[in-house]
N, C-alpha and C. Protein backbone atom coordinates (compact mmCIF):
# COMPACT_ATOMS: atom_id res chain seq x y z
N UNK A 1 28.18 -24.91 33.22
CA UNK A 1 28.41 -24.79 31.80
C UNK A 1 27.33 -25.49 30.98
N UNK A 2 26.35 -26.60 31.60
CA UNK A 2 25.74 -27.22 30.88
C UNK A 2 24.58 -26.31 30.47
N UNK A 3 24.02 -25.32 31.56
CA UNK A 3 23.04 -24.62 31.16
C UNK A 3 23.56 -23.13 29.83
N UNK A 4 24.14 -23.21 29.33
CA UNK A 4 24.55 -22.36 28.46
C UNK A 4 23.62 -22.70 27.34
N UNK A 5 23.87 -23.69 26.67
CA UNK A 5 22.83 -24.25 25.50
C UNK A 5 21.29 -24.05 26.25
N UNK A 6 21.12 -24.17 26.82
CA UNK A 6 19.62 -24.33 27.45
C UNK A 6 18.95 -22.60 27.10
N UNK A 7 20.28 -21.65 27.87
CA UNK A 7 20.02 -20.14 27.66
C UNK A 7 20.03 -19.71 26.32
N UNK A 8 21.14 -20.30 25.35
CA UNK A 8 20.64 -20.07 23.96
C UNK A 8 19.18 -20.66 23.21
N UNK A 9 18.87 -21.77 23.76
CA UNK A 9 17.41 -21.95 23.32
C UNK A 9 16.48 -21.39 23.85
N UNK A 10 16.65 -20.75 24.67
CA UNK A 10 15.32 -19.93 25.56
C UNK A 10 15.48 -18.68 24.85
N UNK A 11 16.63 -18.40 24.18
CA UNK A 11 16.98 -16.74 23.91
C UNK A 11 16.30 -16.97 22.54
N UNK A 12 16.51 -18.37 21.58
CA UNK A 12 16.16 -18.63 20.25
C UNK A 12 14.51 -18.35 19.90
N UNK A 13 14.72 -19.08 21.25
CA UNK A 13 12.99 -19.17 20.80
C UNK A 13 12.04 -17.96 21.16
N UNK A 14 12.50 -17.13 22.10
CA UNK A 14 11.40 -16.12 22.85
C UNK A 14 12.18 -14.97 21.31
N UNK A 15 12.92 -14.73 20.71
CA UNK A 15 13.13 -14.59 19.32
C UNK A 15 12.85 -14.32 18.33
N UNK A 16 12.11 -15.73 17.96
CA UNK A 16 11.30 -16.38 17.21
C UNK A 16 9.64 -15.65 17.48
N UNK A 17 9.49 -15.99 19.14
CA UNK A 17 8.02 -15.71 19.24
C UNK A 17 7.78 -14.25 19.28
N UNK A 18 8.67 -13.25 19.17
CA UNK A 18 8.63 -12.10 18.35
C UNK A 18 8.14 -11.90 17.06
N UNK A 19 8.87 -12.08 16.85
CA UNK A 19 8.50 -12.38 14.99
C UNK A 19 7.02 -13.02 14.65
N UNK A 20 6.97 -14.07 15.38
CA UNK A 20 5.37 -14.73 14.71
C UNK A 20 4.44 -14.21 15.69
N UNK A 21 4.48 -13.07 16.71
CA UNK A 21 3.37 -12.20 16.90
C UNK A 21 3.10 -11.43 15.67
N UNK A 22 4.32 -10.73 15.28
CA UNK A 22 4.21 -10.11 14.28
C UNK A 22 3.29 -10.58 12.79
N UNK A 23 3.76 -11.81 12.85
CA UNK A 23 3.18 -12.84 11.67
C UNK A 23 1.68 -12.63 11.92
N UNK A 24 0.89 -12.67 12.98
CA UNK A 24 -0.30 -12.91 13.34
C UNK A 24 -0.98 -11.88 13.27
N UNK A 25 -0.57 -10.53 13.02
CA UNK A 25 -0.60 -9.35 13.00
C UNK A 25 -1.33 -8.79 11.62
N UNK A 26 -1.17 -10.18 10.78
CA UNK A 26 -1.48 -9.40 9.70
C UNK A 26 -2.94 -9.30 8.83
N UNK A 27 -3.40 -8.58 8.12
CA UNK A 27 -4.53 -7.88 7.60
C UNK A 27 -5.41 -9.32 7.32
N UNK A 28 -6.72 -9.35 7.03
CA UNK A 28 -7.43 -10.23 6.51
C UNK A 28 -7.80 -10.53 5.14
N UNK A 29 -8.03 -11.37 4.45
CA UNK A 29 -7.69 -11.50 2.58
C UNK A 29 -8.99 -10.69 2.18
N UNK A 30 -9.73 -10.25 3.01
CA UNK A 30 -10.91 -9.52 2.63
C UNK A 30 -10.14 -8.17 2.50
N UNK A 31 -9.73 -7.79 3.58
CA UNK A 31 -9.22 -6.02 3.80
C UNK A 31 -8.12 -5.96 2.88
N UNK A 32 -7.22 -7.60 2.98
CA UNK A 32 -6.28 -7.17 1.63
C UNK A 32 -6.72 -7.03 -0.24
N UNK A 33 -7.42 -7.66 -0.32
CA UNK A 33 -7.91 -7.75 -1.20
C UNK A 33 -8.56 -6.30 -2.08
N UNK A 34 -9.55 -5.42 -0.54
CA UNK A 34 -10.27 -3.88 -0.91
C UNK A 34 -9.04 -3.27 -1.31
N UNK A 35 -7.46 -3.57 -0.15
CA UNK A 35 -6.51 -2.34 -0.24
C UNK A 35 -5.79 -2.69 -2.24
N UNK A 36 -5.60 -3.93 -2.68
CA UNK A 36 -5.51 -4.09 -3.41
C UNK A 36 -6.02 -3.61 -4.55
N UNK A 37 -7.35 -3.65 -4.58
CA UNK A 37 -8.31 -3.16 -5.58
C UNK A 37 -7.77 -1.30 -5.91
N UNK A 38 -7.85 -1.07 -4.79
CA UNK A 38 -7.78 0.76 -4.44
C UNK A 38 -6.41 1.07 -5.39
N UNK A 39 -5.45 -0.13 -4.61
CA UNK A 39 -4.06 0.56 -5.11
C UNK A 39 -4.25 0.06 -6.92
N UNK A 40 -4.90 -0.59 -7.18
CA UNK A 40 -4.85 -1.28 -8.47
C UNK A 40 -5.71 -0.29 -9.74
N UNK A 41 -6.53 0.51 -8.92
CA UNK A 41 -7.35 1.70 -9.34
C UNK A 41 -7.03 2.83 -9.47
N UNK A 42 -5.94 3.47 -8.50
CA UNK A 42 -4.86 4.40 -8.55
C UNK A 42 -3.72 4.20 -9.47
N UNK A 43 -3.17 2.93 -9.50
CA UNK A 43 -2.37 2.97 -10.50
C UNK A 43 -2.93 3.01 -11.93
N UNK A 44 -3.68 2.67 -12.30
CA UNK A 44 -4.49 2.78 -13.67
C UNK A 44 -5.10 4.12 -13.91
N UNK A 45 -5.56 5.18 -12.97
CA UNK A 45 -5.28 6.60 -13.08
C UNK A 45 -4.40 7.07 -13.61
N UNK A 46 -3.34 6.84 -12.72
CA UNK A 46 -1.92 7.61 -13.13
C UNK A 46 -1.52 7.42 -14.16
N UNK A 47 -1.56 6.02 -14.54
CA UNK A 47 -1.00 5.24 -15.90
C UNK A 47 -1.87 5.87 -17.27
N UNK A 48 -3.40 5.85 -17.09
CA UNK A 48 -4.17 6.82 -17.83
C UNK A 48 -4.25 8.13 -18.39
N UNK A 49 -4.20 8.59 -17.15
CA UNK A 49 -3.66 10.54 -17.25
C UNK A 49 -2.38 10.58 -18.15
N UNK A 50 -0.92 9.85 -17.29
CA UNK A 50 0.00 9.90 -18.53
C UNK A 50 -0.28 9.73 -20.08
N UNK A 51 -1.38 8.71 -20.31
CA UNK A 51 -1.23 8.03 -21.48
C UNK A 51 -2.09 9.41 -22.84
N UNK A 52 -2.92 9.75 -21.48
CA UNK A 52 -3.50 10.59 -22.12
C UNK A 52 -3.09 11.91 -22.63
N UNK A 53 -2.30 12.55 -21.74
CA UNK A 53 -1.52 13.80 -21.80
C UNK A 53 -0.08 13.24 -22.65
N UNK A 54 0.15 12.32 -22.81
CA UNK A 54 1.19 12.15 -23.92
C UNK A 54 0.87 12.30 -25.33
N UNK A 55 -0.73 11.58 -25.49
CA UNK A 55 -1.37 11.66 -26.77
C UNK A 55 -1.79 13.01 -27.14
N UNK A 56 -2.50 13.78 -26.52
CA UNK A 56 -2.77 15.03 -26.18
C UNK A 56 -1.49 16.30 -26.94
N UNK A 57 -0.02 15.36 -25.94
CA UNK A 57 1.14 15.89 -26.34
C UNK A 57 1.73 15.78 -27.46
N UNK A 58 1.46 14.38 -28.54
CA UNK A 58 1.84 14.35 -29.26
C UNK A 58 0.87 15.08 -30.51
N UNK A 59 -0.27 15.13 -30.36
CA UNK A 59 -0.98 15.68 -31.19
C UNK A 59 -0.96 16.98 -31.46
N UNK A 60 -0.86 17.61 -30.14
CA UNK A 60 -0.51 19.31 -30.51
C UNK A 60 0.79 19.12 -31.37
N UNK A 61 1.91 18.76 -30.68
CA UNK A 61 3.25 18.57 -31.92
C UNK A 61 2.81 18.21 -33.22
N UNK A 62 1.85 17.30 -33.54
CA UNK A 62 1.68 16.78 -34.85
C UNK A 62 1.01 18.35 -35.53
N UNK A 63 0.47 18.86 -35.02
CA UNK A 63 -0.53 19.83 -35.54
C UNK A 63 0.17 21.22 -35.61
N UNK A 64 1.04 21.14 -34.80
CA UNK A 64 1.80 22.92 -34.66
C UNK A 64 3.12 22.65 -35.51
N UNK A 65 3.46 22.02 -35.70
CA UNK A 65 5.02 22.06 -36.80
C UNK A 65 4.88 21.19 -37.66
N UNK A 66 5.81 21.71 -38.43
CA UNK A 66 5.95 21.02 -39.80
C UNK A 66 7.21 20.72 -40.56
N UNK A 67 7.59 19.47 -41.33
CA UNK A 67 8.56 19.16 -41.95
C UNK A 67 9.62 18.72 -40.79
N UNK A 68 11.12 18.78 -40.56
CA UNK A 68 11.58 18.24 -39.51
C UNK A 68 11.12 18.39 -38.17
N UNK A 69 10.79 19.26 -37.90
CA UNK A 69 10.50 19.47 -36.34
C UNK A 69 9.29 18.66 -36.09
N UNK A 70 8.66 17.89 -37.18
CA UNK A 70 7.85 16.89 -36.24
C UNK A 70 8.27 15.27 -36.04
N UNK A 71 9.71 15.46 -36.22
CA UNK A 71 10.14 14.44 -35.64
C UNK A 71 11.81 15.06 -35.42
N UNK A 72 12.53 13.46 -34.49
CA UNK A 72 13.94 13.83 -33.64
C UNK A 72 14.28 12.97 -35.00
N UNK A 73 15.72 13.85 -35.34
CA UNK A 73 16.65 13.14 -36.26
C UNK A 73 17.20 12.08 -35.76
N UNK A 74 17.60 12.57 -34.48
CA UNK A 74 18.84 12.21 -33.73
C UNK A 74 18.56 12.53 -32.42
N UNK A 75 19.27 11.42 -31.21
CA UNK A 75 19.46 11.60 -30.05
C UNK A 75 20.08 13.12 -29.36
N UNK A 76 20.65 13.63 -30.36
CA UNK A 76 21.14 15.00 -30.01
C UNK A 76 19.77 15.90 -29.90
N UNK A 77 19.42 15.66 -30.78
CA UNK A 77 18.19 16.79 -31.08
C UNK A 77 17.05 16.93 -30.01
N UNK A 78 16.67 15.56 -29.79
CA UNK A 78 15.67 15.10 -28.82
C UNK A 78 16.39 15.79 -27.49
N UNK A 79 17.83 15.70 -27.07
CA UNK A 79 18.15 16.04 -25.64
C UNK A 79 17.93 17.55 -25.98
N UNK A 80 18.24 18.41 -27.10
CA UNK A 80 18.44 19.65 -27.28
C UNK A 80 16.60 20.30 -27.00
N UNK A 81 15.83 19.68 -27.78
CA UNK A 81 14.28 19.93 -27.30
C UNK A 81 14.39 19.74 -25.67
N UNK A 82 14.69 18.63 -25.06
CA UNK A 82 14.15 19.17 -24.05
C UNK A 82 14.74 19.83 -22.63
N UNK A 83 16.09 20.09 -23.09
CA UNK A 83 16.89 21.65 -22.49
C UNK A 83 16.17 22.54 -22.50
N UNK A 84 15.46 22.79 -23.89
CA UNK A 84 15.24 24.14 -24.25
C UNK A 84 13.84 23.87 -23.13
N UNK A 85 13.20 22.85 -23.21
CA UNK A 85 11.47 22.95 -21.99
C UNK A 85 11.80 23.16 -20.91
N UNK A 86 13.22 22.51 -20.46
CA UNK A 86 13.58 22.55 -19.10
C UNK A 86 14.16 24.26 -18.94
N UNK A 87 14.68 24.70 -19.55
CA UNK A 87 15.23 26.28 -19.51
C UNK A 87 13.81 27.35 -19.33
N UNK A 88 12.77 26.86 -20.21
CA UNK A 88 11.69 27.23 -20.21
C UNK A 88 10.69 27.28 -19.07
N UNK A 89 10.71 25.75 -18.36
CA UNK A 89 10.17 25.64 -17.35
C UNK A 89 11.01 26.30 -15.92
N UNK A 90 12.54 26.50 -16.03
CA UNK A 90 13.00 27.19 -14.93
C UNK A 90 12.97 28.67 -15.31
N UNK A 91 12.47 29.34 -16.15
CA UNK A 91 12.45 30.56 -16.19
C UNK A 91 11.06 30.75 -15.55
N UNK A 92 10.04 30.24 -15.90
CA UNK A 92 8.80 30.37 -15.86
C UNK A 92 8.55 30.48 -14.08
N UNK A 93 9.37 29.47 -13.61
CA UNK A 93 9.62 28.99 -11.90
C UNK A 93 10.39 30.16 -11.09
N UNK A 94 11.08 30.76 -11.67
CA UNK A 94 12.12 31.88 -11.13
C UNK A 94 11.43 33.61 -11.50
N UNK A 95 10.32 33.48 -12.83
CA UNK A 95 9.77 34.65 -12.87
C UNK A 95 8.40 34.77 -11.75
N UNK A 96 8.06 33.59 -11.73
CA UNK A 96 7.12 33.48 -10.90
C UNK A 96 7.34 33.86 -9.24
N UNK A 97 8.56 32.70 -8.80
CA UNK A 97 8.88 33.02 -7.29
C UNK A 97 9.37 34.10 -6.77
């Protein structure tokens, strides 16, 4: 019975030395640093393109209508615009396929 504790520390530790292979495993602050940059460059794309195609978006609206329709009264209105894009965009998807 005495060796019972002994088998839980042998089980604890070989365990453990799982895990901190794993630990040792990991990238160098140089390679993390490039992957960093990359992902930090991609996200500022994406974030860009949106920013841009929103402005883009809002400007055609500013320029093609007039009097209420260039702005939402109301939360109703705003969901009702964009039913009508989404109805638009699934017709467009279903005439196509």
């Amino acid at each position: 019975m005495k060796d019972c504790p002994t088998w839980r520390w042998l089980f604890l530790l070989a365990f453990m030395m799982m895990f901190a292979i794993d630990a040792d495993a990991q990238i160098s602050s140089d390679e993390f640093y490039a992957r960093h940059i990359q992902t930090q460059n991609t996200g500022m794309y994406i974030l860009g393109s949106w920013a841009i195609v929103n402005i883009a978006t809002g400007a055609w609206g500013w320029g093609s209508y007039d009097g209420e329709k260039k702005v939402f009264p109301s939360d109703e209105s705003f969901l009702e615009y964009c039913e009508s894009w989404y109805r638009r965009f699934c017709h467009l998807q279903q005439s196509s396929g």
